[in-house]
Structure formats: structure tokens, C-alpha cells
PDB file of N, CA and C in Angstrom:
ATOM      1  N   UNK A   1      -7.777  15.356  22.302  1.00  0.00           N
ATOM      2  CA  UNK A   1      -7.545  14.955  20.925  1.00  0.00           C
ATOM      3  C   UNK A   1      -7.485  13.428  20.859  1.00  0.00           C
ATOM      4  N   UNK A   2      -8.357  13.020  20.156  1.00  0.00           N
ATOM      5  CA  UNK A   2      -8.236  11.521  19.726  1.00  0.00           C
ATOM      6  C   UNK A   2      -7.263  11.318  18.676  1.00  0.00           C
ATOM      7  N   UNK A   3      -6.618   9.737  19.501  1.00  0.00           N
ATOM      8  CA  UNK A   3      -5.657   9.428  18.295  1.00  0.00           C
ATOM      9  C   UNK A   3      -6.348   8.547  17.130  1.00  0.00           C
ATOM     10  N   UNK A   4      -5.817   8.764  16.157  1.00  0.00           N
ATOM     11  CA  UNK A   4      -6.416   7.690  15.263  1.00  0.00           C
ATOM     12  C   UNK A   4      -5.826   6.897  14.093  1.00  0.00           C
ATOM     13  N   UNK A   5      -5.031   6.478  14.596  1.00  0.00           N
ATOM     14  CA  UNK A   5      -3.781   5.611  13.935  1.00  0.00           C
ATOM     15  C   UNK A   5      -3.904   5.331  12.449  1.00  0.00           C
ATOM     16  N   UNK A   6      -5.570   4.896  11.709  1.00  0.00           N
ATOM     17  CA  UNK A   6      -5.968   3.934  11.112  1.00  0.00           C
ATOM     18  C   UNK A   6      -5.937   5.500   9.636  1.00  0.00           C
ATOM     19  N   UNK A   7      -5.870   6.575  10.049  1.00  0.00           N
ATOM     20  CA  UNK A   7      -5.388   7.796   9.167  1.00  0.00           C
ATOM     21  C   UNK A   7      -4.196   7.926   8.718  1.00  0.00           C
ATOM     22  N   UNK A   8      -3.237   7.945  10.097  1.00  0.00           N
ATOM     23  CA  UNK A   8      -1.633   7.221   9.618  1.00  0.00           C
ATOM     24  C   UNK A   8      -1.219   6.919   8.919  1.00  0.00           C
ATOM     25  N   UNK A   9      -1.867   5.268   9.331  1.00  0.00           N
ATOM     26  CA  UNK A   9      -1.324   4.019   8.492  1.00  0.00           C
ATOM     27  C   UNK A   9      -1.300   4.336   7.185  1.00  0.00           C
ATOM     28  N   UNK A  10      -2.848   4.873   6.579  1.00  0.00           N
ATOM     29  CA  UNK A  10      -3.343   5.078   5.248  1.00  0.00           C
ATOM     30  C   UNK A  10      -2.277   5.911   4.752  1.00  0.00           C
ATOM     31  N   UNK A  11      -2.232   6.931   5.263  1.00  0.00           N
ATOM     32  CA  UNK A  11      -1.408   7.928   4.538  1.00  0.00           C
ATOM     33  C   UNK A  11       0.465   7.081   4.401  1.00  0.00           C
ATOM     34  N   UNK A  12       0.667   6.524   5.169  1.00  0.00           N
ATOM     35  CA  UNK A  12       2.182   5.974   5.293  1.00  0.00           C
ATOM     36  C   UNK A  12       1.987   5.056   3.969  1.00  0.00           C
ATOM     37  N   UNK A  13       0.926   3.912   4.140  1.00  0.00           N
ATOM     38  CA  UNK A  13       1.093   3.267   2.497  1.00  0.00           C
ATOM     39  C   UNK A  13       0.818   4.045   1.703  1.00  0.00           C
ATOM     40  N   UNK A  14       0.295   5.244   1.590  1.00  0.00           N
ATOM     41  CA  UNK A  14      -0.044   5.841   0.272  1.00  0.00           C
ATOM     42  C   UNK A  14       1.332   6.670  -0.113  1.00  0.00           C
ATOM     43  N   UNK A  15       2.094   6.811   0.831  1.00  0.00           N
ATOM     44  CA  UNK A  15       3.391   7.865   0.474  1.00  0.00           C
ATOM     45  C   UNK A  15       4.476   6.808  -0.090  1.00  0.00           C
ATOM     46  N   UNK A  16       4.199   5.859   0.548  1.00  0.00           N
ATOM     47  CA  UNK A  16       5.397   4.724  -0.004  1.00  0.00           C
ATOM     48  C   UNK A  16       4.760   3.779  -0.903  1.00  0.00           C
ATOM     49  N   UNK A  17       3.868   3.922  -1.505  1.00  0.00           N
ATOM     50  CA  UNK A  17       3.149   3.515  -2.532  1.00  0.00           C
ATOM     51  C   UNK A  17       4.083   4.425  -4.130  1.00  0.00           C
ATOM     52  N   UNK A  18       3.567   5.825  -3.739  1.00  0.00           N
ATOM     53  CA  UNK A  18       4.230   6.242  -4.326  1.00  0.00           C
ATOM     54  C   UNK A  18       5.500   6.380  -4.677  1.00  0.00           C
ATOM     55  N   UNK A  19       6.292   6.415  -3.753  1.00  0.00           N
ATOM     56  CA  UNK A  19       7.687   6.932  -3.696  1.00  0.00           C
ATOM     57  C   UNK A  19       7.715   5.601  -4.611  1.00  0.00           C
ATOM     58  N   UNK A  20       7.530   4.333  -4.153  1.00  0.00           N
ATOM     59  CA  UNK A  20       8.028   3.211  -5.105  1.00  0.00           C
ATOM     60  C   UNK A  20       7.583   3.133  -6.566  1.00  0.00           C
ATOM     61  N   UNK A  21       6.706   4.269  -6.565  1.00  0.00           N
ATOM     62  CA  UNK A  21       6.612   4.457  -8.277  1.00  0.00           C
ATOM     63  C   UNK A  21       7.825   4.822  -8.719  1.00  0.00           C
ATOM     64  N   UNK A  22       7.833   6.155  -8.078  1.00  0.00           N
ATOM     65  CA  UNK A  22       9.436   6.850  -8.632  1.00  0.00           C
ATOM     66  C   UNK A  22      10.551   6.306  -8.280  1.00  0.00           C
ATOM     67  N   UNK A  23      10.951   5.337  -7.766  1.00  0.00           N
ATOM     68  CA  UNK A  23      12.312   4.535  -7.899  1.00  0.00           C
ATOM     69  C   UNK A  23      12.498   4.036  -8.641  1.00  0.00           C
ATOM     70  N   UNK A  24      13.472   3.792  -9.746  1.00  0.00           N
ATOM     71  CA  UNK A  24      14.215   3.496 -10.366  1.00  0.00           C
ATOM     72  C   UNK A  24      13.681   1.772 -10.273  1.00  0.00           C
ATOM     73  N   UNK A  25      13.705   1.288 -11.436  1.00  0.00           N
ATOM     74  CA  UNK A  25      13.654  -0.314 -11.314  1.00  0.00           C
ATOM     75  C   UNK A  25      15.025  -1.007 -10.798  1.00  0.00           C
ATOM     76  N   UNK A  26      15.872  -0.704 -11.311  1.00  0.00           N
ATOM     77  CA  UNK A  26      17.313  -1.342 -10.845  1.00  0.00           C
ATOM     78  C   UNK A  26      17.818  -1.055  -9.671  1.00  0.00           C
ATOM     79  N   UNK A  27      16.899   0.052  -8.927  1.00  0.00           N
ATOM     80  CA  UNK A  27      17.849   0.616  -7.838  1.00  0.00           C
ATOM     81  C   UNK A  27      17.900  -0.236  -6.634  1.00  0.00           C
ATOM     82  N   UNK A  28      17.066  -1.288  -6.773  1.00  0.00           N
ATOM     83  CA  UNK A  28      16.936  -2.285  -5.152  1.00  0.00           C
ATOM     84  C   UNK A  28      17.470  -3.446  -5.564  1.00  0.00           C
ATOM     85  N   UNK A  29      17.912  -4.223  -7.189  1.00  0.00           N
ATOM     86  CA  UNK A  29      18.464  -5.265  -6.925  1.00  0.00           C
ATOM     87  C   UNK A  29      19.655  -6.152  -6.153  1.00  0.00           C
ATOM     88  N   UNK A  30      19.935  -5.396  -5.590  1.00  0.00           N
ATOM     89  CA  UNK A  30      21.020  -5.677  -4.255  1.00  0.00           C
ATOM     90  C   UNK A  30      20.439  -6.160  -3.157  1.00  0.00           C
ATOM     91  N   UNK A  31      19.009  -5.949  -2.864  1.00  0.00           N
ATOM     92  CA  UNK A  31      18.061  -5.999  -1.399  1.00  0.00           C
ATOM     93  C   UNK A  31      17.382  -7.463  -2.342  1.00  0.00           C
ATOM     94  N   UNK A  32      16.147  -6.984  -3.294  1.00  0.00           N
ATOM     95  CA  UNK A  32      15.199  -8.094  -3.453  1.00  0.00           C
ATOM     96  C   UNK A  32      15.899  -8.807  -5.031  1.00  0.00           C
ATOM     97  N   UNK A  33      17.095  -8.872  -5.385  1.00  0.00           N
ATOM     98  CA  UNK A  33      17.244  -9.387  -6.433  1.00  0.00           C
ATOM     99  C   UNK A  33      16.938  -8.771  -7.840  1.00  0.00           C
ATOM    100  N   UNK A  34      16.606  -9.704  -8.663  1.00  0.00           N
ATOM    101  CA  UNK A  34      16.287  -9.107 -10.122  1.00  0.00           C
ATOM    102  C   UNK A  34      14.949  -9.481 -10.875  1.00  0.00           C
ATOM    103  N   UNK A  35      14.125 -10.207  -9.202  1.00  0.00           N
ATOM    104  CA  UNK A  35      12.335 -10.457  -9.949  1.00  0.00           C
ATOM    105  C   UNK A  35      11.833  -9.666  -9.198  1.00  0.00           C
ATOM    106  N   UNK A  36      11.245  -9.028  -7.963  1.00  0.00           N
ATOM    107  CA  UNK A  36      10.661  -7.994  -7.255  1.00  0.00           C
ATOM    108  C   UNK A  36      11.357  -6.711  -7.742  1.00  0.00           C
ATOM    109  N   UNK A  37      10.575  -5.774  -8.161  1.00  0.00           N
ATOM    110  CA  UNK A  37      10.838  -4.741  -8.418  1.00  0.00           C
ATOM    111  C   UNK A  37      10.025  -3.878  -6.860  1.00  0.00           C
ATOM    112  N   UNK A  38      10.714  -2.503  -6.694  1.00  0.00           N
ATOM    113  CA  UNK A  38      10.101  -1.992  -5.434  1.00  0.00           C
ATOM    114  C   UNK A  38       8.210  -2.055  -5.508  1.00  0.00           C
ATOM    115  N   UNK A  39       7.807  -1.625  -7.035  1.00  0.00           N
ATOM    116  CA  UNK A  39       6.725  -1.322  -7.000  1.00  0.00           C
ATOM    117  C   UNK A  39       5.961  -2.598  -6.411  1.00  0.00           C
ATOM    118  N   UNK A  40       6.488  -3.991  -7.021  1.00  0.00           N
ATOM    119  CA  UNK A  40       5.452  -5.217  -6.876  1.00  0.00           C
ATOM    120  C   UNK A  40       6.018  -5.262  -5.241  1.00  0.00           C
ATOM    121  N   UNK A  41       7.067  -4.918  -4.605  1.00  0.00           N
ATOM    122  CA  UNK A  41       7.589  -5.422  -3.489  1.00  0.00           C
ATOM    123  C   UNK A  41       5.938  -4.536  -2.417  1.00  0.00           C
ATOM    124  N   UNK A  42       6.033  -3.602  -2.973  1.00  0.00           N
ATOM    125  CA  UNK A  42       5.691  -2.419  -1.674  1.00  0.00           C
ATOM    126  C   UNK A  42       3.679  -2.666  -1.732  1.00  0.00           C
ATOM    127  N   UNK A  43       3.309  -3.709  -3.388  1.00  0.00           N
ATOM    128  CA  UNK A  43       2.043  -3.641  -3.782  1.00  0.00           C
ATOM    129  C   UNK A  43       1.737  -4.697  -2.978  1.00  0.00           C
ATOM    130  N   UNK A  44       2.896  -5.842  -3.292  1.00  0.00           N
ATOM    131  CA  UNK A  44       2.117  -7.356  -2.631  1.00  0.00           C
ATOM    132  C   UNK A  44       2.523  -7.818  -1.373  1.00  0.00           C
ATOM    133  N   UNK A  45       3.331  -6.430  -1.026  1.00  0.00           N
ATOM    134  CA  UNK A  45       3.527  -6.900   1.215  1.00  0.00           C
ATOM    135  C   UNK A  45       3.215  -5.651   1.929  1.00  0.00           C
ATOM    136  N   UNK A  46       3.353  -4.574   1.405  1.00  0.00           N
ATOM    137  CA  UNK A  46       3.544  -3.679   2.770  1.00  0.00           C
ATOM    138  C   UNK A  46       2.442  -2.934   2.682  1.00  0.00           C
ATOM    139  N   UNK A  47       1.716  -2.707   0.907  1.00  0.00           N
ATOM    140  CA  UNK A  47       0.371  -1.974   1.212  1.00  0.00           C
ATOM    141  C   UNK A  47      -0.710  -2.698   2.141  1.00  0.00           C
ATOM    142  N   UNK A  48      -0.902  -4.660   1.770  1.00  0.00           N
ATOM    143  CA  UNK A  48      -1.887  -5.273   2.457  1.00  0.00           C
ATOM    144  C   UNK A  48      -1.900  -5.061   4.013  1.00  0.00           C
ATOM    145  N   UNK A  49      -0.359  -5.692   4.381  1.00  0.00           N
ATOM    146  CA  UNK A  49       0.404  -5.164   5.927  1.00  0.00           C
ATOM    147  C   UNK A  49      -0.557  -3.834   6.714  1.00  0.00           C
ATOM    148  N   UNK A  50      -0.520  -2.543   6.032  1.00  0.00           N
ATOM    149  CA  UNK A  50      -0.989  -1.797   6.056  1.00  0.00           C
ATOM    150  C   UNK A  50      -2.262  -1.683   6.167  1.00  0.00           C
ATOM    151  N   UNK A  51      -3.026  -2.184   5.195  1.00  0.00           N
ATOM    152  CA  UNK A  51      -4.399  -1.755   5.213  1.00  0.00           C
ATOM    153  C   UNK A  51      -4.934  -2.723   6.416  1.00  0.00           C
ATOM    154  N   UNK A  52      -4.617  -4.065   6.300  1.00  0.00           N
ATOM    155  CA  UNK A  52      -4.982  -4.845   7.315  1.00  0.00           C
ATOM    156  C   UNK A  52      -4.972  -4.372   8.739  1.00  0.00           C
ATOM    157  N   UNK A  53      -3.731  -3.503   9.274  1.00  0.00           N
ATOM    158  CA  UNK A  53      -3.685  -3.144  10.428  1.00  0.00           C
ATOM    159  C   UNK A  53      -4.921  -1.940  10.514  1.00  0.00           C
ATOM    160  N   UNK A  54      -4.577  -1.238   9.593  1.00  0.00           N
ATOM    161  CA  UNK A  54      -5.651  -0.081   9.450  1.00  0.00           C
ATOM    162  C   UNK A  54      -7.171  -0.249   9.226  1.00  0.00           C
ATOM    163  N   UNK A  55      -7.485  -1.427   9.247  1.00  0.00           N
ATOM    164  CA  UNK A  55      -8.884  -1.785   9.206  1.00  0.00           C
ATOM    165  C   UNK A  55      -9.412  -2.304  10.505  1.00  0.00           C
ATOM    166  N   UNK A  56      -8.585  -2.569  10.785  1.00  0.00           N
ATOM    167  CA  UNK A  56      -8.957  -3.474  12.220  1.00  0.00           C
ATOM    168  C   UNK A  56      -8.859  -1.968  13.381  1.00  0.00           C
ATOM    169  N   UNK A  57      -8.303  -1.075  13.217  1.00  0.00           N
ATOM    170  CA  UNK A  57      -8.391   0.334  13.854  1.00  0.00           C
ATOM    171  C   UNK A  57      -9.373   1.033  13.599  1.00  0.00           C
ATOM    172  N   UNK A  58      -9.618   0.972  12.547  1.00  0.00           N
ATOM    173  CA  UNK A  58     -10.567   1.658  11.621  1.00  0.00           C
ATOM    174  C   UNK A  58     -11.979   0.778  12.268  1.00  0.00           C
ATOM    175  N   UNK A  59     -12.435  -0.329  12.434  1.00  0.00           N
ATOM    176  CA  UNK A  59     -13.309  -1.161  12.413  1.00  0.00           C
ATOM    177  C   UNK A  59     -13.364  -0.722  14.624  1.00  0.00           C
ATOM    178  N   UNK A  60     -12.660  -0.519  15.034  1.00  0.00           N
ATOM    179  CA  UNK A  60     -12.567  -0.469  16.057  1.00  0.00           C
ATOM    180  C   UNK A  60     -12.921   1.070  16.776  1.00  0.00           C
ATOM    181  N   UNK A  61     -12.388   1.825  16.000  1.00  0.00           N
ATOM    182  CA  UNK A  61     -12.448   3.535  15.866  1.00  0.00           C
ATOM    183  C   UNK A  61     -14.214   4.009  15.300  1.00  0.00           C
ATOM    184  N   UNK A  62     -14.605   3.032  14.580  1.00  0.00           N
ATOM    185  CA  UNK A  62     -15.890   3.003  13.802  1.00  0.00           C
ATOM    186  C   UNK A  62     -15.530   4.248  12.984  1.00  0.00           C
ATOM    187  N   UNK A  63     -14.492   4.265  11.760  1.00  0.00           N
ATOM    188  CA  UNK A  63     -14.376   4.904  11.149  1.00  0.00           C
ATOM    189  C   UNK A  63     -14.579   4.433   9.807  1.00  0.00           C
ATOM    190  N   UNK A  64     -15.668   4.616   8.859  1.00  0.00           N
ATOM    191  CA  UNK A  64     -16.126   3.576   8.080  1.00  0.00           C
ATOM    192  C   UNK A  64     -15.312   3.896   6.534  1.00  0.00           C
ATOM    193  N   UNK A  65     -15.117   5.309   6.704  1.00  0.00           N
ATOM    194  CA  UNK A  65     -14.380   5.596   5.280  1.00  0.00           C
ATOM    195  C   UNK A  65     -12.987   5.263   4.971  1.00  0.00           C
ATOM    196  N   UNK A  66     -12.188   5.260   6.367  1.00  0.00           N
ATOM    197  CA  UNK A  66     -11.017   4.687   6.441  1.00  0.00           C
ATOM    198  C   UNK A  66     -10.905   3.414   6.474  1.00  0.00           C
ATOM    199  N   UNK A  67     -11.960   2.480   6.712  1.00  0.00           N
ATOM    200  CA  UNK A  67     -12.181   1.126   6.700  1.00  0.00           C
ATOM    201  C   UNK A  67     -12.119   1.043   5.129  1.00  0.00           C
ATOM    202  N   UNK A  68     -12.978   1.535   4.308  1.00  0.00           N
ATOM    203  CA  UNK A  68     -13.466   1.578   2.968  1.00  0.00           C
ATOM    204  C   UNK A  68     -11.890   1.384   2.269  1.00  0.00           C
ATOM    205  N   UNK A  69     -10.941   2.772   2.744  1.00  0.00           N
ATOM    206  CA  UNK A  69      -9.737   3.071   2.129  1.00  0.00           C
ATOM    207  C   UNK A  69      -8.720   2.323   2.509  1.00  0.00           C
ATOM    208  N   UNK A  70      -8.692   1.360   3.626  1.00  0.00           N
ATOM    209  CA  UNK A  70      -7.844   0.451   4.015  1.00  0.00           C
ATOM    210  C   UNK A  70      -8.182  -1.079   2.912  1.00  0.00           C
ATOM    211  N   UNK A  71      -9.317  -0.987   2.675  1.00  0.00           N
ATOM    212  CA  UNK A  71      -9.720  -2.749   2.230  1.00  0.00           C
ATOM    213  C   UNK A  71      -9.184  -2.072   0.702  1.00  0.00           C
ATOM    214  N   UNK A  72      -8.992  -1.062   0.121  1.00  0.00           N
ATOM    215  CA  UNK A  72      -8.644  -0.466  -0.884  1.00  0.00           C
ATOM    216  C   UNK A  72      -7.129  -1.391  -1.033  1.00  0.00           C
ATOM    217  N   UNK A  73      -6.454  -1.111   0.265  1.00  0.00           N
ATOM    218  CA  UNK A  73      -4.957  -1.156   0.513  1.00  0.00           C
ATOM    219  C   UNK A  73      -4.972  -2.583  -0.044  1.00  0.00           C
ATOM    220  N   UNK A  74      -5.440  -3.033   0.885  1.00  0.00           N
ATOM    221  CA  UNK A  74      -5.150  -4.649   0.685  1.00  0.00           C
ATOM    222  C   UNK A  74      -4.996  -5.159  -0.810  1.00  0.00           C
ATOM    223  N   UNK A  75      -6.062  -4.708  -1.373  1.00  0.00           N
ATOM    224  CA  UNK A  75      -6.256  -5.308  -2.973  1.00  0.00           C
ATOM    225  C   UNK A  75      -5.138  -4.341  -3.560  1.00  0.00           C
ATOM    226  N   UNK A  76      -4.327  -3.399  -3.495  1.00  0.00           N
ATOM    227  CA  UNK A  76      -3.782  -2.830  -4.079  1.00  0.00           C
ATOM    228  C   UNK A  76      -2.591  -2.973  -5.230  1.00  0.00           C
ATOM    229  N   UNK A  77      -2.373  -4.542  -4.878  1.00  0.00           N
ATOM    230  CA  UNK A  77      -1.618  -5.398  -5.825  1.00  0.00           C
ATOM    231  C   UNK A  77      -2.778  -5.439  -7.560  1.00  0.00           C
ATOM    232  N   UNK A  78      -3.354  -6.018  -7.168  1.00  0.00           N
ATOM    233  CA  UNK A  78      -4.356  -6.458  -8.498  1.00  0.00           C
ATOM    234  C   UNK A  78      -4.865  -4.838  -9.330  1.00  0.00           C
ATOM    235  N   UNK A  79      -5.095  -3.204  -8.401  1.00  0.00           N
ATOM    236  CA  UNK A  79      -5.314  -2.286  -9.051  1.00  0.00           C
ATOM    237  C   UNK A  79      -4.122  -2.191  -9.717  1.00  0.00           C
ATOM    238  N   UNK A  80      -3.137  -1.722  -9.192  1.00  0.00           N
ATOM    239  CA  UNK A  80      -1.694  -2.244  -9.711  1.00  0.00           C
ATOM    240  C   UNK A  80      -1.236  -2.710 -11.153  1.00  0.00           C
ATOM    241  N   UNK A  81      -1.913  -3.672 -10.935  1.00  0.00           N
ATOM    242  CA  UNK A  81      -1.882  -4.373 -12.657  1.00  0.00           C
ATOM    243  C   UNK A  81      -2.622  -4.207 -13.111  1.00  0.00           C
ATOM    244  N   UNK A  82      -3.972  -3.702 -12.697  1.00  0.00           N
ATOM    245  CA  UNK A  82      -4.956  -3.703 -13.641  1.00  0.00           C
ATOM    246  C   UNK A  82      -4.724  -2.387 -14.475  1.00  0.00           C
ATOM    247  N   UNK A  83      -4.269  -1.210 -13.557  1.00  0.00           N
ATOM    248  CA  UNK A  83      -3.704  -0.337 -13.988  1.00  0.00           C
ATOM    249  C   UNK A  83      -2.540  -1.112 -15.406  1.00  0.00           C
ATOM    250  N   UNK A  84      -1.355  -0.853 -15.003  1.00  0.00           N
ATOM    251  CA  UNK A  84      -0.127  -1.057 -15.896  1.00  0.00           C
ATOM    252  C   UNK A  84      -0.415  -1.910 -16.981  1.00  0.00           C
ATOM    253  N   UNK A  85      -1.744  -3.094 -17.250  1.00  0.00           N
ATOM    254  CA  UNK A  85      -2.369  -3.835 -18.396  1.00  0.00           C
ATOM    255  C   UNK A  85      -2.948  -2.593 -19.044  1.00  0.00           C
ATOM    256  N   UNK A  86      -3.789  -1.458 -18.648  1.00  0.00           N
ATOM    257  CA  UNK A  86      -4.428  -0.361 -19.428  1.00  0.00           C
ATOM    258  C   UNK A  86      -3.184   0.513 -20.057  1.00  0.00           C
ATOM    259  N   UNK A  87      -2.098   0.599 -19.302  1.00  0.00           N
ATOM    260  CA  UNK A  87      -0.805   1.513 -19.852  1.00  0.00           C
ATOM    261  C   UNK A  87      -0.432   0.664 -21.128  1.00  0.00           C
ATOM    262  N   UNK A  88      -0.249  -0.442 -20.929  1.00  0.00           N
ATOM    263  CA  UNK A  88       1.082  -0.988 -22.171  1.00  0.00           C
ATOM    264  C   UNK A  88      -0.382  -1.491 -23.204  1.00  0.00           C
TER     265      UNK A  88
END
């Protein structure tokens, strides 16, 4: 069985992508204050964090769709808003 980390990764930012939807806005101002909310926290450090590692596995693994879905990660700040500008 091959390991393949760069599946992982993806799935780990995509679960905590989410989960930081459903948290509460107020519930972390004790950790990041009262301007990062979890969602922008988890969009503009830990998804890129993520995809970055997962591309370079991915790029290494020659796994091209997980490459595709990692460079996804990275930008995931700007879908983010581009999203929540179409909501309000």
C-alpha cells in the first residue's frame, strides 16, 4: 500500500475549513482577538499551509488532480470572499 499524504492533507484542510464555518464568530476571541475571525484565520494560514505542503507531495507522488485540489487550497482565502461578496 502506498502512502499518499498529499490526500490527507487535502481532506484535513477541507474538514477544518469547514468546521470553521460552523463556529461561532465570538467563540475564539480569547485566542485571535476581535479582527480574525476562525473563518479568515483557517482561509489566510492554515488552508495555504496545507495546500502548499500538499502540492509539493502531490507534484512528487505525480498525482495531478490532487496537485489541481491543493493549488485550489492555497487561493482559498480570495474564493472565500468571493463567495461571502455573492451572499450579502
Amino acid at each position: 500500500m502506498k502512502k499518499r499524504p498529499e490526500i490527507y492533507i487535502f481532506l484535513f484542510a477541507i474538514i477544518i475549513l469547514i468546521i470553521s464555518i460552523i463556529v461561532p464568530y465570538d467563540s475564539m476571541e480569547f485566542i485571535f482577538g476581535k479582527g480574525l475571525r476562525p473563518l479568515g484565520f483557517t482561509s489566510l494560514y492554515l488552508c495555504p499551509i496545507c495546500g502548499i505542503i500538499g502540492s509539493i507531495f502531490s507534484v512528487k507522488n505525480k498525482n495531478y488532480v490532487f496537485l489541481f485540489l491543493n493549488i485550489l487550497l492555497i487561493f482559498s482565502f480570495f474564493f472565500t470572499n468571493i463567495i461571502g461578496y455573492m451572499i450579502y
